[in-house]
N, C-alpha and C. Protein backbone atom coordinates (compact mmCIF):
# COMPACT_ATOMS: atom_id res chain seq x y z
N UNK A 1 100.57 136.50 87.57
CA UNK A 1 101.54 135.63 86.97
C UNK A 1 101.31 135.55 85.47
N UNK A 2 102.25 135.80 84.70
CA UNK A 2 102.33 135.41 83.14
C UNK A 2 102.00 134.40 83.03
N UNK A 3 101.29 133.78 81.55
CA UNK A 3 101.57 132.38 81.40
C UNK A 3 102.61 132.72 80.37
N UNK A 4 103.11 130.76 80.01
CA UNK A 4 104.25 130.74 78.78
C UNK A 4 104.97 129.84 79.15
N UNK A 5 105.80 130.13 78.63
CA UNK A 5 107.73 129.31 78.58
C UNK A 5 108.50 130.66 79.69
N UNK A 6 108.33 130.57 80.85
CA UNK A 6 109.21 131.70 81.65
C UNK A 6 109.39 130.59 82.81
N UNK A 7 110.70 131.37 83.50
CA UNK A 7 110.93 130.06 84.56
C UNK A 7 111.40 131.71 85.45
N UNK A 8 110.44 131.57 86.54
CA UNK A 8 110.64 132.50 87.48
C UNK A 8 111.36 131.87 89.18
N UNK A 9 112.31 132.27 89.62
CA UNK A 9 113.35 132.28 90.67
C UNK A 9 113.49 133.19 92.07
N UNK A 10 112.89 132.66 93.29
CA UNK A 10 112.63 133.46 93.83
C UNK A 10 113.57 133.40 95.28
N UNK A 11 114.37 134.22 95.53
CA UNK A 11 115.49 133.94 96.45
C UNK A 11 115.39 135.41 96.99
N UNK A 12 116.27 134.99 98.33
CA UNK A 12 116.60 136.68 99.33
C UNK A 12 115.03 137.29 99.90
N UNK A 13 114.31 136.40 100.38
CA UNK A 13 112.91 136.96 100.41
C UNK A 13 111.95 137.64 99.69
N UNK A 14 112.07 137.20 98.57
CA UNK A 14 111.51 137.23 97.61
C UNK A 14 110.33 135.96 97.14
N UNK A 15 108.95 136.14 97.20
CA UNK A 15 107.92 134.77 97.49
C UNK A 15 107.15 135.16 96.36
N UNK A 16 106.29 133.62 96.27
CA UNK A 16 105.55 133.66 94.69
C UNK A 16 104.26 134.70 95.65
N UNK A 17 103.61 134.90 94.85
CA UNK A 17 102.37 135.57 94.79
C UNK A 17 101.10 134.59 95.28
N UNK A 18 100.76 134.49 96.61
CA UNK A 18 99.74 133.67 96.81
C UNK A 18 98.34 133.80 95.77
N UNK A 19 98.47 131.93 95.52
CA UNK A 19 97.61 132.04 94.09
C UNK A 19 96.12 132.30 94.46
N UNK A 20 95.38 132.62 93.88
CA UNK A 20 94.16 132.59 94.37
C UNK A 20 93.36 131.24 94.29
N UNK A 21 93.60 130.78 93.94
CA UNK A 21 92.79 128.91 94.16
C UNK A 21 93.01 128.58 95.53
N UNK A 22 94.00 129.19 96.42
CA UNK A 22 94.76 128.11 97.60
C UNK A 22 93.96 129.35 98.48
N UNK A 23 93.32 127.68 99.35
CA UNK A 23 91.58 127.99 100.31
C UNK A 23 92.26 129.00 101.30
N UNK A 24 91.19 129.90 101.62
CA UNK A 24 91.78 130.33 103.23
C UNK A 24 92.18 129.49 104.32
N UNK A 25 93.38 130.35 104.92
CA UNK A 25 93.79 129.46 106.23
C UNK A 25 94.85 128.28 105.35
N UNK A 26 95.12 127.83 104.13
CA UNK A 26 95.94 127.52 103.73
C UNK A 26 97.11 128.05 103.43
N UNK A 27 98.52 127.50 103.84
CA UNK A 27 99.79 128.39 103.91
C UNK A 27 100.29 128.02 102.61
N UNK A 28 101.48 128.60 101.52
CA UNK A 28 102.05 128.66 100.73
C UNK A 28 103.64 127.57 101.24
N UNK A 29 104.57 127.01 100.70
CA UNK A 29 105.11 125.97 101.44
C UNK A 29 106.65 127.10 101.75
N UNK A 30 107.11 127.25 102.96
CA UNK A 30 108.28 128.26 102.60
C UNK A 30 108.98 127.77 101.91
N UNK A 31 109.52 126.22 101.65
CA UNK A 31 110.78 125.86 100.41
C UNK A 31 109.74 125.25 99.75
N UNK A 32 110.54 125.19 98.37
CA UNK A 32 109.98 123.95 97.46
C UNK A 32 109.61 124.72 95.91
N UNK A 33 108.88 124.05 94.98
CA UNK A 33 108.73 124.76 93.62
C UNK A 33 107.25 124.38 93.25
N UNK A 34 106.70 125.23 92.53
CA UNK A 34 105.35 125.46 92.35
C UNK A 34 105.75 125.54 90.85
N UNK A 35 104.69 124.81 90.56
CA UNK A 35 104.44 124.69 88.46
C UNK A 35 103.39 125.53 88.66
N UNK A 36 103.72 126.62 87.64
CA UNK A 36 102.38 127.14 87.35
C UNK A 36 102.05 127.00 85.56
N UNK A 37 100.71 126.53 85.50
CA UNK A 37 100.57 126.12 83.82
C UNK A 37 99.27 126.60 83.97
N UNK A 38 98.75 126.90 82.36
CA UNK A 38 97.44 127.47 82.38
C UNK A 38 96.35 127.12 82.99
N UNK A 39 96.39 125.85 83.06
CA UNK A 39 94.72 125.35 83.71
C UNK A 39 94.91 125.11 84.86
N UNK A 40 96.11 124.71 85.90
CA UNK A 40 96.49 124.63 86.58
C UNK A 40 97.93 124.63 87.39
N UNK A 41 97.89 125.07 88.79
CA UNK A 41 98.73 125.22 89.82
C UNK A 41 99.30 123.80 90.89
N UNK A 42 100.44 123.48 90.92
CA UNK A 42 101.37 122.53 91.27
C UNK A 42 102.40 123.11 92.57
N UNK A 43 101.60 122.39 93.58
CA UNK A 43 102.61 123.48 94.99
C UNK A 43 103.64 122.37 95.43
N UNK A 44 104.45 122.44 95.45
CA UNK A 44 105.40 121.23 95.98
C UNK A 44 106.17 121.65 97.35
N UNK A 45 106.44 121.40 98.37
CA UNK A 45 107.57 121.68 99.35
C UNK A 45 109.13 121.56 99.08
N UNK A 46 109.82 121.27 99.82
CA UNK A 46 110.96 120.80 99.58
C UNK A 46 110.55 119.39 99.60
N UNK A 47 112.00 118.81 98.31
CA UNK A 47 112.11 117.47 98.27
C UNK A 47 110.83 117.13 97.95
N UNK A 48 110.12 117.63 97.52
CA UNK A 48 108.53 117.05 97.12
C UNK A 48 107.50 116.86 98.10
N UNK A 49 107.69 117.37 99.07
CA UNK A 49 106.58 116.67 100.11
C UNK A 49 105.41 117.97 99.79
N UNK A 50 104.75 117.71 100.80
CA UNK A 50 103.08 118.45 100.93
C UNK A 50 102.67 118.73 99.29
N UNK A 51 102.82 118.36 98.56
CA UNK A 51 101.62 118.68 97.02
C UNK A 51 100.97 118.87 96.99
N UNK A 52 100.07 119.93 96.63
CA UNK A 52 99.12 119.97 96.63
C UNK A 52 98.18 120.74 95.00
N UNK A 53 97.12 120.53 94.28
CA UNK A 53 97.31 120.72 93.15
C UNK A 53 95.93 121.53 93.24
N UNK A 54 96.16 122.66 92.58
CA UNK A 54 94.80 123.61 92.42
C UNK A 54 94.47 123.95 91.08
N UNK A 55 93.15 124.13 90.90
CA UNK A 55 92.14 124.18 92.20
C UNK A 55 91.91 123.13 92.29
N UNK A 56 90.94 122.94 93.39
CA UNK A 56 90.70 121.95 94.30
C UNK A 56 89.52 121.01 93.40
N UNK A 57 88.89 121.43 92.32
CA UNK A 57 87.96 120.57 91.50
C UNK A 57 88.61 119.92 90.83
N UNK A 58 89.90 119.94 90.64
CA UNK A 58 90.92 119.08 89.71
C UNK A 58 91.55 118.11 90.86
N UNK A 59 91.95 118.30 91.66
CA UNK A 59 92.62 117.50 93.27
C UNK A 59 90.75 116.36 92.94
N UNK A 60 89.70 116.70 93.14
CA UNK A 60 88.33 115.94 93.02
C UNK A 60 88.17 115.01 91.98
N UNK A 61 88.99 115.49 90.86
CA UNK A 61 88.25 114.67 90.12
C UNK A 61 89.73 113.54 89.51
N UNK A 62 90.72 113.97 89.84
CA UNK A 62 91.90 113.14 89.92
C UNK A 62 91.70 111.40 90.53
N UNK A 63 92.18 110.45 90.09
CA UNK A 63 92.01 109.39 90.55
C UNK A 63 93.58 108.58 90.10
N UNK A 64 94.11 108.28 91.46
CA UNK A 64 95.76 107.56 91.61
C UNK A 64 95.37 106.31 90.63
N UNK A 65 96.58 106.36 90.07
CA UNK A 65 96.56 104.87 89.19
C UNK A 65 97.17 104.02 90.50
N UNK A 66 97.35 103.02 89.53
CA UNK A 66 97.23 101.42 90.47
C UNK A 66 98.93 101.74 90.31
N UNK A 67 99.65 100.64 91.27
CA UNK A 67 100.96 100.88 91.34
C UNK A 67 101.19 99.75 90.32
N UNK A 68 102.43 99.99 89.53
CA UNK A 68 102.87 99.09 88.53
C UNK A 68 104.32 98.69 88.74
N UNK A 69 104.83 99.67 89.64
CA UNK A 69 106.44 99.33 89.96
C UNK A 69 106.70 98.43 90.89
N UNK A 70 107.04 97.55 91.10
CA UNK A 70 107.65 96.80 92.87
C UNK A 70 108.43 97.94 93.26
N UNK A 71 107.49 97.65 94.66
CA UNK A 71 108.08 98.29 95.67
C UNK A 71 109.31 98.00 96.66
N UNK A 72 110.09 98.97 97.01
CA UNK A 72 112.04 98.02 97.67
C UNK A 72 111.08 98.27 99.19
N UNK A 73 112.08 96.88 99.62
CA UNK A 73 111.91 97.10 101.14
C UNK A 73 112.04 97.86 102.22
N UNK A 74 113.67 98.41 101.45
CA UNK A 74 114.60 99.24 101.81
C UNK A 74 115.78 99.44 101.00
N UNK A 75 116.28 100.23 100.80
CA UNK A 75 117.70 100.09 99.99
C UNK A 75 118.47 99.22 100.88
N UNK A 76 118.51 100.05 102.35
CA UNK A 76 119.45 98.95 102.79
C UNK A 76 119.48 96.90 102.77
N UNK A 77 117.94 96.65 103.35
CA UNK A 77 117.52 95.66 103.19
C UNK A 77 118.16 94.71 101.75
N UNK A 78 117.84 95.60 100.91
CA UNK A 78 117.75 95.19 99.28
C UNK A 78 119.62 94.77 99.24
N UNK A 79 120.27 95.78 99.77
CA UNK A 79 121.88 95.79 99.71
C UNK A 79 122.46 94.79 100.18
N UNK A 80 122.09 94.57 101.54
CA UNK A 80 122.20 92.86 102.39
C UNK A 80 121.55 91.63 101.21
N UNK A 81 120.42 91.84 100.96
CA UNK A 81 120.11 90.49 100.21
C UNK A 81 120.93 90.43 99.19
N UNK A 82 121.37 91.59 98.43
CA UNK A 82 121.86 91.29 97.18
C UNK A 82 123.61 90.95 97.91
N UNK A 83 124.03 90.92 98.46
CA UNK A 83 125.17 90.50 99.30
C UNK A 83 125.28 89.25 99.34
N UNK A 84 123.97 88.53 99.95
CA UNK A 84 124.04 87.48 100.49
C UNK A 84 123.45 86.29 99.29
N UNK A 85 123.44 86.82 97.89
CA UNK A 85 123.21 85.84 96.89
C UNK A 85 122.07 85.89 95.95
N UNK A 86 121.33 87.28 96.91
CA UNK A 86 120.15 87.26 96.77
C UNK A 86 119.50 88.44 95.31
N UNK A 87 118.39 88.56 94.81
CA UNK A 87 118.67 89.36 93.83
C UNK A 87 119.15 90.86 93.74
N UNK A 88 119.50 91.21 92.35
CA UNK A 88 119.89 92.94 92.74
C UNK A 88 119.18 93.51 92.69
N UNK A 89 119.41 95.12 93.49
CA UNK A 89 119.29 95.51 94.31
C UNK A 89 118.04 96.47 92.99
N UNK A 90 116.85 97.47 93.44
CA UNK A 90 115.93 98.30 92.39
C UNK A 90 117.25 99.05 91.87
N UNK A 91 117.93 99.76 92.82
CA UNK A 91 118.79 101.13 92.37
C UNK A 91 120.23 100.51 92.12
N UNK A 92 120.34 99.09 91.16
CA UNK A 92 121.75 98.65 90.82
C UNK A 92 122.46 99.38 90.14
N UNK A 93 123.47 100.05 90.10
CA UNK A 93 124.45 100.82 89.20
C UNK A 93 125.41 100.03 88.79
N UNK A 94 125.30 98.38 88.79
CA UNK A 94 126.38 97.64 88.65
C UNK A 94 125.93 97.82 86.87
């Protein structure tokens, strides 16, 4: 893989190049988009699920921040309360 500013597109059975950081017995995701940047590799699925970030000494030494956003109950939930008087809704487009 090059590094740089390139945005590579891979369709019609056409697959990235299994990276070498990703352990044996680990699969590549069939949908989804992979960042590749110099120091590191970004595997995403579709819609974002399974992530996984290589190599694996960077996944180690990573630490989740604290959550700072409120969390919705539900959209729907949120849609009823805000109906019934209650406040609006995270995703208001009003």
């Amino acid at each position: 893989m090059k590094s740089g500013k390139h945005v590579y597109w891979y369709r019609g059975g056409l697959k990235l190049r299994r990276p070498d950081e990703l352990a044996p017995g680990q699969a590549l995701p069939n949908r989804g988009t992979p960042f590749i940047g110099e120091k590191s590799k970004l595997l995403c699925g579709a819609a974002g699920s399974s992530v996984r970030l290589l190599p694996q000494s960077l996944r180690d030494e990573y630490n989740r921040p604290e959550p700072s956003l409120p969390r919705a109950i539900s959209r729907h939930r949120e849609w009823v309360n805000a109906i019934k008087g209650g406040t609006s809704p995270m995703s208001n487009l009003a």
